[in-house]
N, C-alpha and C. Protein backbone atom coordinates (compact mmCIF):
# COMPACT_ATOMS: atom_id res chain seq x y z
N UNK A 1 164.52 86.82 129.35
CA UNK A 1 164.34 86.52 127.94
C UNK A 1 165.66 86.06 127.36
N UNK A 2 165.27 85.12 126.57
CA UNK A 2 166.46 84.32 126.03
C UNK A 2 167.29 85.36 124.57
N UNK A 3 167.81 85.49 124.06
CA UNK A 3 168.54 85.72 123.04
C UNK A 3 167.82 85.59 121.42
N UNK A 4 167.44 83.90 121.62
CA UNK A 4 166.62 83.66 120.24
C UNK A 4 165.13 84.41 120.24
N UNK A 5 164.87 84.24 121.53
CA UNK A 5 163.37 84.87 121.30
C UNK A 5 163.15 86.48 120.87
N UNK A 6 164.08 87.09 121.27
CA UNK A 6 164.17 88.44 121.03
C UNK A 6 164.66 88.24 119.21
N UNK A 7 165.36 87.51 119.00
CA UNK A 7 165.97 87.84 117.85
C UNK A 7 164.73 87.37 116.80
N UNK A 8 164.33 86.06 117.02
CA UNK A 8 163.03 85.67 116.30
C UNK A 8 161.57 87.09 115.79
N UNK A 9 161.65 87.87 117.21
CA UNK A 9 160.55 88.72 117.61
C UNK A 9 160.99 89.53 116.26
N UNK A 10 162.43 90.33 116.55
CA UNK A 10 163.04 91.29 115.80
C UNK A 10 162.47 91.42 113.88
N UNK A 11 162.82 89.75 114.06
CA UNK A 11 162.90 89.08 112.72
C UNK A 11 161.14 89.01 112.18
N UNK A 12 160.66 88.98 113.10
CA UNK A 12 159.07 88.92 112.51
C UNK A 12 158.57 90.30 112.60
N UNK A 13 158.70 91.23 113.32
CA UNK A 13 158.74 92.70 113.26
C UNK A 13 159.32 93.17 111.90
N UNK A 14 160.29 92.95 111.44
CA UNK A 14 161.24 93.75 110.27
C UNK A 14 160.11 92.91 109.08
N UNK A 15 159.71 91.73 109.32
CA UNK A 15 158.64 91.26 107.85
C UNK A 15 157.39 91.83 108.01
N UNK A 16 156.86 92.00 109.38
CA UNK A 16 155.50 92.63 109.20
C UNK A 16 155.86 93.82 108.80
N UNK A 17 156.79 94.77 109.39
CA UNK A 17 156.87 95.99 108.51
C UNK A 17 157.01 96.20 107.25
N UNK A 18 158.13 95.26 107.05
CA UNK A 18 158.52 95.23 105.24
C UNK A 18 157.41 94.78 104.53
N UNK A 19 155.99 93.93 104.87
CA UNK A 19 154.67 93.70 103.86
C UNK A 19 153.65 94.95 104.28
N UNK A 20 153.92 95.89 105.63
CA UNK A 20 152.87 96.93 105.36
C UNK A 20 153.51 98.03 104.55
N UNK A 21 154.82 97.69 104.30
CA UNK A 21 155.35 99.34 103.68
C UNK A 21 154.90 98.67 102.32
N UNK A 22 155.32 97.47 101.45
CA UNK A 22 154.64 97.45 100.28
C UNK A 22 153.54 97.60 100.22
N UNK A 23 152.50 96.74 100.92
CA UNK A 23 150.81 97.50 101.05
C UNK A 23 150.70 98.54 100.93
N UNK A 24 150.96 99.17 101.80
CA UNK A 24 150.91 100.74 101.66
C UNK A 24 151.54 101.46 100.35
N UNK A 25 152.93 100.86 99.72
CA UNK A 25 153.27 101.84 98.34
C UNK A 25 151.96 101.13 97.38
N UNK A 26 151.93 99.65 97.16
CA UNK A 26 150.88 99.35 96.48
C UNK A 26 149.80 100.23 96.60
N UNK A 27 148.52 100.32 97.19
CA UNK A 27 147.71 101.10 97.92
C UNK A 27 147.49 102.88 97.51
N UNK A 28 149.13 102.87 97.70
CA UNK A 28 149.08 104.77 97.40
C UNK A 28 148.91 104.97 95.69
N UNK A 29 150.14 103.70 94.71
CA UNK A 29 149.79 103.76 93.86
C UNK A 29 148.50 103.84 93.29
N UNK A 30 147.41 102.75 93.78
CA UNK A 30 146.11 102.70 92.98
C UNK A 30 145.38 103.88 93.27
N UNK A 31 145.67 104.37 94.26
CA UNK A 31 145.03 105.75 94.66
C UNK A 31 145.50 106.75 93.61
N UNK A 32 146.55 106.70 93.29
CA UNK A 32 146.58 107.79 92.23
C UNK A 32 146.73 107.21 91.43
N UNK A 33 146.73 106.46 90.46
CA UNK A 33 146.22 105.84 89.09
C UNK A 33 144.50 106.68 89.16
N UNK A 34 143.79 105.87 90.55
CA UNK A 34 142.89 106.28 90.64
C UNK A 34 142.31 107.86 90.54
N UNK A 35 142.99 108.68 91.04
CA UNK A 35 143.11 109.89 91.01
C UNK A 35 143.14 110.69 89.13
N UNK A 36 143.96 110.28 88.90
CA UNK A 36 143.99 110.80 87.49
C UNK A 36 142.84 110.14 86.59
N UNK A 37 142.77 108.90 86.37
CA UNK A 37 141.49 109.04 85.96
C UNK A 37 139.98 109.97 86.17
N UNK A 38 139.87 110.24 87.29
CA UNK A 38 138.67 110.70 87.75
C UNK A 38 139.28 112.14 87.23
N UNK A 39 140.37 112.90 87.30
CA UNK A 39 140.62 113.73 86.78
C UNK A 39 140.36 113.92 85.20
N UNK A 40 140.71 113.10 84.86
CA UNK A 40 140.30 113.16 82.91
C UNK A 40 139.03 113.07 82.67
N UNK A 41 138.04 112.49 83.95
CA UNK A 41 137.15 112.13 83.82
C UNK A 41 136.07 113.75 83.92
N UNK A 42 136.81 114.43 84.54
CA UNK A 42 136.46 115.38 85.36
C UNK A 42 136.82 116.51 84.34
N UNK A 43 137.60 116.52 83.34
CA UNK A 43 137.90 117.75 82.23
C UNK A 43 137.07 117.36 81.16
N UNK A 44 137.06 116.55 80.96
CA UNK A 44 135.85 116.10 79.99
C UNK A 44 134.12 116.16 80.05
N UNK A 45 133.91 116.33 81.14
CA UNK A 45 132.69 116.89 81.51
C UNK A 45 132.72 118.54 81.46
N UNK A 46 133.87 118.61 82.55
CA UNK A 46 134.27 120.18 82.19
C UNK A 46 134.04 120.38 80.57
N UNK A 47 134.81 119.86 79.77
CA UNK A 47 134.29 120.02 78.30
C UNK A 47 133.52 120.28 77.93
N UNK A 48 132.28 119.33 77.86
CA UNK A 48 131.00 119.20 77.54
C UNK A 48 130.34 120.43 77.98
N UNK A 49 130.46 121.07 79.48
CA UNK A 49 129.82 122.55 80.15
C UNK A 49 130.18 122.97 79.18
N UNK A 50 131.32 123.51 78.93
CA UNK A 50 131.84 124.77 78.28
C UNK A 50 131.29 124.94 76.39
N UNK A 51 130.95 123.59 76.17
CA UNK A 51 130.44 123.57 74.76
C UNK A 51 129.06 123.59 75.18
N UNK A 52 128.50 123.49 75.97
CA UNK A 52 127.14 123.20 76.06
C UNK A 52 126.41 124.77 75.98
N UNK A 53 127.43 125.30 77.15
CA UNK A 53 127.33 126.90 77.43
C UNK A 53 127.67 127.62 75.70
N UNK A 54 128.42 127.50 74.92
CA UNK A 54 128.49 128.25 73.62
C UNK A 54 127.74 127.58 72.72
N UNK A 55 126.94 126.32 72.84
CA UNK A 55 125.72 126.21 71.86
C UNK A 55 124.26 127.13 72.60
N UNK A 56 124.29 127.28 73.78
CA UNK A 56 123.15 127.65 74.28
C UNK A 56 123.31 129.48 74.11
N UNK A 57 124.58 129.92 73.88
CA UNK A 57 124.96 131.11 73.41
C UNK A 57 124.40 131.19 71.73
N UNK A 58 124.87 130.25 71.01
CA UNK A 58 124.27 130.00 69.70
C UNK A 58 122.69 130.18 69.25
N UNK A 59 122.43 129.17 70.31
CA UNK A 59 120.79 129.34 70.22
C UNK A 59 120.31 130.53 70.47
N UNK A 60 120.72 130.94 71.58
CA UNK A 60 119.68 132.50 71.84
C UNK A 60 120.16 133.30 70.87
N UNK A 61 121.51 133.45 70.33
CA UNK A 61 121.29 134.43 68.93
C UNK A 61 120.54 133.97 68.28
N UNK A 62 120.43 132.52 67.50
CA UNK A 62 119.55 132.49 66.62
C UNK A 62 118.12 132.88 66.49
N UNK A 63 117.76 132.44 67.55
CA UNK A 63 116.64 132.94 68.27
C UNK A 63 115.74 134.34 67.90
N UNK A 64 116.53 135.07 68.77
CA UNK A 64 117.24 136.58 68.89
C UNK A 64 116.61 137.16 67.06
N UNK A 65 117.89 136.24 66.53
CA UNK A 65 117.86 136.75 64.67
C UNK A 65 116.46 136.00 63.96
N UNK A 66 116.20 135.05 64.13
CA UNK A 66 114.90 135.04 63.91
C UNK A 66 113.72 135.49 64.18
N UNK A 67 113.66 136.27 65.25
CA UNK A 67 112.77 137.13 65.93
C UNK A 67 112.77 138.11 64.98
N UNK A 68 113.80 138.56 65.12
CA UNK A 68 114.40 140.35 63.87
C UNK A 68 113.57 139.79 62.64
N UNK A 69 113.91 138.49 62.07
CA UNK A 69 113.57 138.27 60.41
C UNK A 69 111.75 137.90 60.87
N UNK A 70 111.21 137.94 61.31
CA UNK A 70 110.21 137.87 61.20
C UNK A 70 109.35 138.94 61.71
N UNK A 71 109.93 140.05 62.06
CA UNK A 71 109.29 141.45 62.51
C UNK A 71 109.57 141.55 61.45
N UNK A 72 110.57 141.45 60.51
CA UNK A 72 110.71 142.96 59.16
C UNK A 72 109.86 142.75 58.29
C-alpha cells in the first residue's frame, strides 16, 4: 500500500466519523426535546386524575348530604 491511499482512507474515516458523531448529537437532542414534552404532557393528565379524583370526592358528599336532607 502506497502512502496516499492510506492517507486518503484515514481522511474519509475521520469525515464519516465526524457526520455520525453530529447525527448522533443531533438525534440525542430531538430525543430529549422529545422527552420533555411527553413529560409535560404526562403531568397534565396527571392533573386532570388528581382533579377528577377530588370532584368525584365532591360528588359522593353531595350525594351523601342530599340523601341526609331528604330523610329529615
Amino acid at each position: 500500500m502506497n502512502p496516499e491511499t492510506i492517507l486518503v482512507a484515514a481522511i474519509t474515516a475521520g469525515f464519516a466519523f465526524l457526520g455520525v458523531y453530529i447525527s448522533n448529537r443531533k438525534q440525542a437532542a430531538l430525543v430529549a426535546y422529545r422527552l420533555e414534552k411527553m413529560e409535560e404532557k404526562v403531568d397534565k393528565h396527571n392533573n386532570v386524575v388528581e382533579r377528577m379524583y377530588r370532584l368525584e370526592e365532591q360528588v359522593k358528599n353531595l350525594k351523601n348530604e342530599l340523601d341526609d336532607l331528604r330523610r329529615s
